[in-house]
Structure formats: structure tokens, C-alpha cells
N, C-alpha and C. Protein backbone atom coordinates (compact mmCIF):
# COMPACT_ATOMS: atom_id res chain seq x y z
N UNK A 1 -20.20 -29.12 -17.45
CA UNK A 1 -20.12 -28.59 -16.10
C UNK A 1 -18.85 -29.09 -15.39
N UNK A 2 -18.35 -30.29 -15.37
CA UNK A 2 -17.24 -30.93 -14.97
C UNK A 2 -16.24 -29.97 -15.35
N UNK A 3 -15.52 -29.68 -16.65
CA UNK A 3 -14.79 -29.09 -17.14
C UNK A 3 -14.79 -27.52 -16.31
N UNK A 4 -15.54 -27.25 -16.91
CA UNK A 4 -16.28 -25.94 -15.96
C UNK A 4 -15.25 -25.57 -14.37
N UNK A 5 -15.80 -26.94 -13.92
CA UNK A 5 -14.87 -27.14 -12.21
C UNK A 5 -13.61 -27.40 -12.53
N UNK A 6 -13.45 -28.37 -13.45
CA UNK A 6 -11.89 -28.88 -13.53
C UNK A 6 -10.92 -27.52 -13.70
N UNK A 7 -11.44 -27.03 -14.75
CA UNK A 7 -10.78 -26.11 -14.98
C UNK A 7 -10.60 -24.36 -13.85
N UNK A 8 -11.69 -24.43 -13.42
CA UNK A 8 -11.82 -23.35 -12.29
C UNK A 8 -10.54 -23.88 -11.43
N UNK A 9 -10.82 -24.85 -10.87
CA UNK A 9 -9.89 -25.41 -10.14
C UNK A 9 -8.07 -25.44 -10.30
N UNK A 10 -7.86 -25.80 -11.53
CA UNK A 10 -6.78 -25.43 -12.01
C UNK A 10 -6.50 -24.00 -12.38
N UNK A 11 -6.64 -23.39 -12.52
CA UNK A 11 -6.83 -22.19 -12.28
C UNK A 11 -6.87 -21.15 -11.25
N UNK A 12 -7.51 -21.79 -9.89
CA UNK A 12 -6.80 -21.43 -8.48
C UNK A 12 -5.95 -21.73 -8.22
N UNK A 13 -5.12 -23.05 -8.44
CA UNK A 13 -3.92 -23.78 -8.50
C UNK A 13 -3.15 -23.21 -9.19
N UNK A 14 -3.02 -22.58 -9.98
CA UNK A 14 -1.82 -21.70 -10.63
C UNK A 14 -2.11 -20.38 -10.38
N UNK A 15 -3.12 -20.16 -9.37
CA UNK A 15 -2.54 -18.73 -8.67
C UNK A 15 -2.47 -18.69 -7.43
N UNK A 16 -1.94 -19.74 -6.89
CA UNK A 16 -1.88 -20.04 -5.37
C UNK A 16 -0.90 -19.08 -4.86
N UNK A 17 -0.11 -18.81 -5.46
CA UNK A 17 1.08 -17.81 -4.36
C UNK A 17 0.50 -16.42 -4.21
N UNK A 18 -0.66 -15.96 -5.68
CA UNK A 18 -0.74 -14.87 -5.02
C UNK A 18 -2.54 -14.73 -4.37
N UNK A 19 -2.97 -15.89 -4.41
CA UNK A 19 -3.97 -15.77 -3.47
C UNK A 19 -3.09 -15.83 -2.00
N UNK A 20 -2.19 -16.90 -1.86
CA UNK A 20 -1.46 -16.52 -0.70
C UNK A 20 -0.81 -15.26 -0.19
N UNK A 21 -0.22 -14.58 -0.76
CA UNK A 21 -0.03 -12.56 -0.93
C UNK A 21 -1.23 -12.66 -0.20
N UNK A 22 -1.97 -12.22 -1.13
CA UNK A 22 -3.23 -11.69 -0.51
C UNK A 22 -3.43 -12.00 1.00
N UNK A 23 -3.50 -13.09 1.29
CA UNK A 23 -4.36 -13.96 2.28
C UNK A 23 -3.38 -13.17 3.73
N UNK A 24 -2.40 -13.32 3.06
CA UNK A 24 -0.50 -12.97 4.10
C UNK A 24 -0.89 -11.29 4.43
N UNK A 25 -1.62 -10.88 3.13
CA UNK A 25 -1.46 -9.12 3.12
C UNK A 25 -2.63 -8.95 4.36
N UNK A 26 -3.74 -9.68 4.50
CA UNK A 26 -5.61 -9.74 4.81
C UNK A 26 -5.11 -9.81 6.40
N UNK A 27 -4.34 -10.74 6.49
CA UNK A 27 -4.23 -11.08 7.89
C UNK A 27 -4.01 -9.88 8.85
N UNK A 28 -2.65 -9.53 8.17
CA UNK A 28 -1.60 -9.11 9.07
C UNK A 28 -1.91 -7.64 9.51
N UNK A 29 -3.33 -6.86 8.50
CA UNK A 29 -3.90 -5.39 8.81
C UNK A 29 -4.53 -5.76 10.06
N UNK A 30 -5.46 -4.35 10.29
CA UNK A 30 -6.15 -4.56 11.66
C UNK A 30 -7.33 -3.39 10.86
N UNK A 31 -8.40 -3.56 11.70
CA UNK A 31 -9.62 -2.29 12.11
C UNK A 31 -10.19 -2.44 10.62
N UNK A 32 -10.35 -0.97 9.77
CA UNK A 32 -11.35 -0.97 8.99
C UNK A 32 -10.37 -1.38 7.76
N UNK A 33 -9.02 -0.98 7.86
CA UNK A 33 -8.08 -1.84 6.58
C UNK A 33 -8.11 -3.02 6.47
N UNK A 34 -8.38 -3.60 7.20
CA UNK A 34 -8.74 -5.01 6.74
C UNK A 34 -9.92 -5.93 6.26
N UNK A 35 -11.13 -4.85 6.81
CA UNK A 35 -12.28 -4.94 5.85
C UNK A 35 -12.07 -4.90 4.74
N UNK A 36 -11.94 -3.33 3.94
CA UNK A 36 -11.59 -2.84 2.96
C UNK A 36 -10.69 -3.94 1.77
N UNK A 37 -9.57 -4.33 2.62
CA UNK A 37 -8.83 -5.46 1.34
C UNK A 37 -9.57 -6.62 1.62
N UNK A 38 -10.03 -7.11 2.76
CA UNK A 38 -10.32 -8.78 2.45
C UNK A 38 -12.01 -8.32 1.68
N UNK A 39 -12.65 -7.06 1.55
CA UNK A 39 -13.85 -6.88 0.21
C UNK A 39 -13.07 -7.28 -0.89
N UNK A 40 -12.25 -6.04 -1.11
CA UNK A 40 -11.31 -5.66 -2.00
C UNK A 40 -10.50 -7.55 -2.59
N UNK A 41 -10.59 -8.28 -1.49
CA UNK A 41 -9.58 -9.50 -2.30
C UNK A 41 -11.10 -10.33 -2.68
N UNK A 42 -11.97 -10.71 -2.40
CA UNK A 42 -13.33 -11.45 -2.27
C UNK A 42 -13.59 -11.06 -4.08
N UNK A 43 -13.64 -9.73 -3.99
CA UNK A 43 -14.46 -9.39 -5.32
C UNK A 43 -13.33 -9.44 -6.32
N UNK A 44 -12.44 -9.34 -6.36
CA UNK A 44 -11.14 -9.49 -7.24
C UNK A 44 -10.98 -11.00 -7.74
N UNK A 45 -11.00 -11.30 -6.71
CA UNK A 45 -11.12 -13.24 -7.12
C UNK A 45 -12.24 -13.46 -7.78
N UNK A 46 -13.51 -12.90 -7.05
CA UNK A 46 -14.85 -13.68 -7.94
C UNK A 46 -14.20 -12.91 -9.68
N UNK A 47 -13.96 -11.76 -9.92
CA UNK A 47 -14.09 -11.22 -11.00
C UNK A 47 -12.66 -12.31 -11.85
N UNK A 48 -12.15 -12.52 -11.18
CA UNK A 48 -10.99 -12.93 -12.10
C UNK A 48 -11.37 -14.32 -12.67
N UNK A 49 -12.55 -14.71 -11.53
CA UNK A 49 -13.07 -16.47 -11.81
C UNK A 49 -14.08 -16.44 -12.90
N UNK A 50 -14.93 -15.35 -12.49
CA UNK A 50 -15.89 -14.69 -13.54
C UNK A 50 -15.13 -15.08 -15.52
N UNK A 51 -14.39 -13.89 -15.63
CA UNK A 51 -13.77 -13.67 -16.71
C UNK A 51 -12.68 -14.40 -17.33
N UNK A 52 -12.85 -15.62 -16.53
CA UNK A 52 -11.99 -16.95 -16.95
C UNK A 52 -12.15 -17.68 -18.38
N UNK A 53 -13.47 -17.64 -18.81
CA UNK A 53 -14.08 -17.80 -20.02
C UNK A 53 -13.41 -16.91 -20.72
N UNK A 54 -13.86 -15.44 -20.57
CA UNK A 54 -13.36 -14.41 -21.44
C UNK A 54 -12.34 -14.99 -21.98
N UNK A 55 -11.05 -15.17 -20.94
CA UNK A 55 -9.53 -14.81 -21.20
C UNK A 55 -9.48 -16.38 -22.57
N UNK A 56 -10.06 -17.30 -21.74
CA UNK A 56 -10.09 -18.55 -22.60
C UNK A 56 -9.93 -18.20 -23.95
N UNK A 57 -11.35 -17.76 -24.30
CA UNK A 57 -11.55 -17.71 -25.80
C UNK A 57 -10.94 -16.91 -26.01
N UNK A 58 -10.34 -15.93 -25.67
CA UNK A 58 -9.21 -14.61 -26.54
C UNK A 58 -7.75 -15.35 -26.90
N UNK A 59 -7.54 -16.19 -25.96
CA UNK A 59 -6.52 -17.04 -26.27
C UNK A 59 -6.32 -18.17 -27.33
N UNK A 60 -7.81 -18.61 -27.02
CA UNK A 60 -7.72 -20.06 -28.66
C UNK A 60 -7.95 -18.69 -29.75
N UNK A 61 -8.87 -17.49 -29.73
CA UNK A 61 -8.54 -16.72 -30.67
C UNK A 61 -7.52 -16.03 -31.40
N UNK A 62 -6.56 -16.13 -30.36
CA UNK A 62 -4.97 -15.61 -30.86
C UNK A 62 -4.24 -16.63 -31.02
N UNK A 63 -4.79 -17.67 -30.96
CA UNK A 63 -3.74 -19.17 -31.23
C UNK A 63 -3.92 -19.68 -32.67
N UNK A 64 -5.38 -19.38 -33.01
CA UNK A 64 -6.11 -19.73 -34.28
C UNK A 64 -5.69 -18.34 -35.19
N UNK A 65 -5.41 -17.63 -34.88
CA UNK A 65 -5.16 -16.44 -36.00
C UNK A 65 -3.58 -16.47 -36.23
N UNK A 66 -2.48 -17.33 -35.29
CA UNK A 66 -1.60 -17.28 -35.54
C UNK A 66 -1.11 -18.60 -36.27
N UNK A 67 -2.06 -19.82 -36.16
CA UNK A 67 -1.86 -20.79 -36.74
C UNK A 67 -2.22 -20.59 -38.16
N UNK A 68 -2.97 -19.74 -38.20
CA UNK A 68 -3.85 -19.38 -39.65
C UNK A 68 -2.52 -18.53 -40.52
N UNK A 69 -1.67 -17.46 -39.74
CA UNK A 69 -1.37 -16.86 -40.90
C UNK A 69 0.57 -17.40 -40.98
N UNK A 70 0.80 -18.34 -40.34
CA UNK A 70 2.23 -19.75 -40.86
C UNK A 70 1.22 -20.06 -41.88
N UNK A 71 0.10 -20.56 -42.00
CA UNK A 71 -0.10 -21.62 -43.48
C UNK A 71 0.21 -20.31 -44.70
């Protein structure tokens, strides 16, 4: 579970500029456009935090298939 956080965490941390975009884009609308993106940024983030695992293992999977075919 630690890891879990550690890593979530780092992971917001290397997308800080464009959660900042976002945050810069959220502000600066007015009325129902700004509903619309700050939904629109809420669910984008959960999904990207979501599928953090995914991306993980596709990556040690393409790291391990490339270490595999140098031997």
C-alpha cells in the first residue's frame, strides 16, 4: 500500500505543469464552461491515476521483451 502512495504521488509530481494547464485553463472560464472542464479535468485525472498500474506493467513488459531478445 505504501508503494501504492509513493508512487501515485510521484506521479502527480511529474505531471505538475500540466495539472497546472489545466488548473490555469479551469480558472480563467466563467458560467457553464467551467463546469464542463473542471468535470472534464476531475475525471481525466482520476482515469489517468486509475490506469497507472496498467501503463506500469506494459512497460516492465516491453522492458522484459527487449532485454530478452539482446540475449
Amino acid at each position: 500500500m505504501k508503494k501504492w502512495i509513493k508512487d501515485w504521488f510521484l506521479e502527480i509530481l511529474n505531471q505538475t505543469f500540466t495539472l497546472l494547464g489545466m488548473f490555469i485553463a479551469w480558472v480563467v472560464l466563467t458560467g457553464s464552461a467551467k463546469t464542463v472542464v473542471g468535470w472534464a479535468i476531475l475525471w481525466a485525472t482520476f482515469v489517468w491515476l486509475i490506469s497507472m498500474g496498467i501503463r506500469e506493467k506494459r512497460e516492465e513488459d516491453l522492458e522484459n521483451e527487449s532485454t530478452s531478445s539482446d540475449n
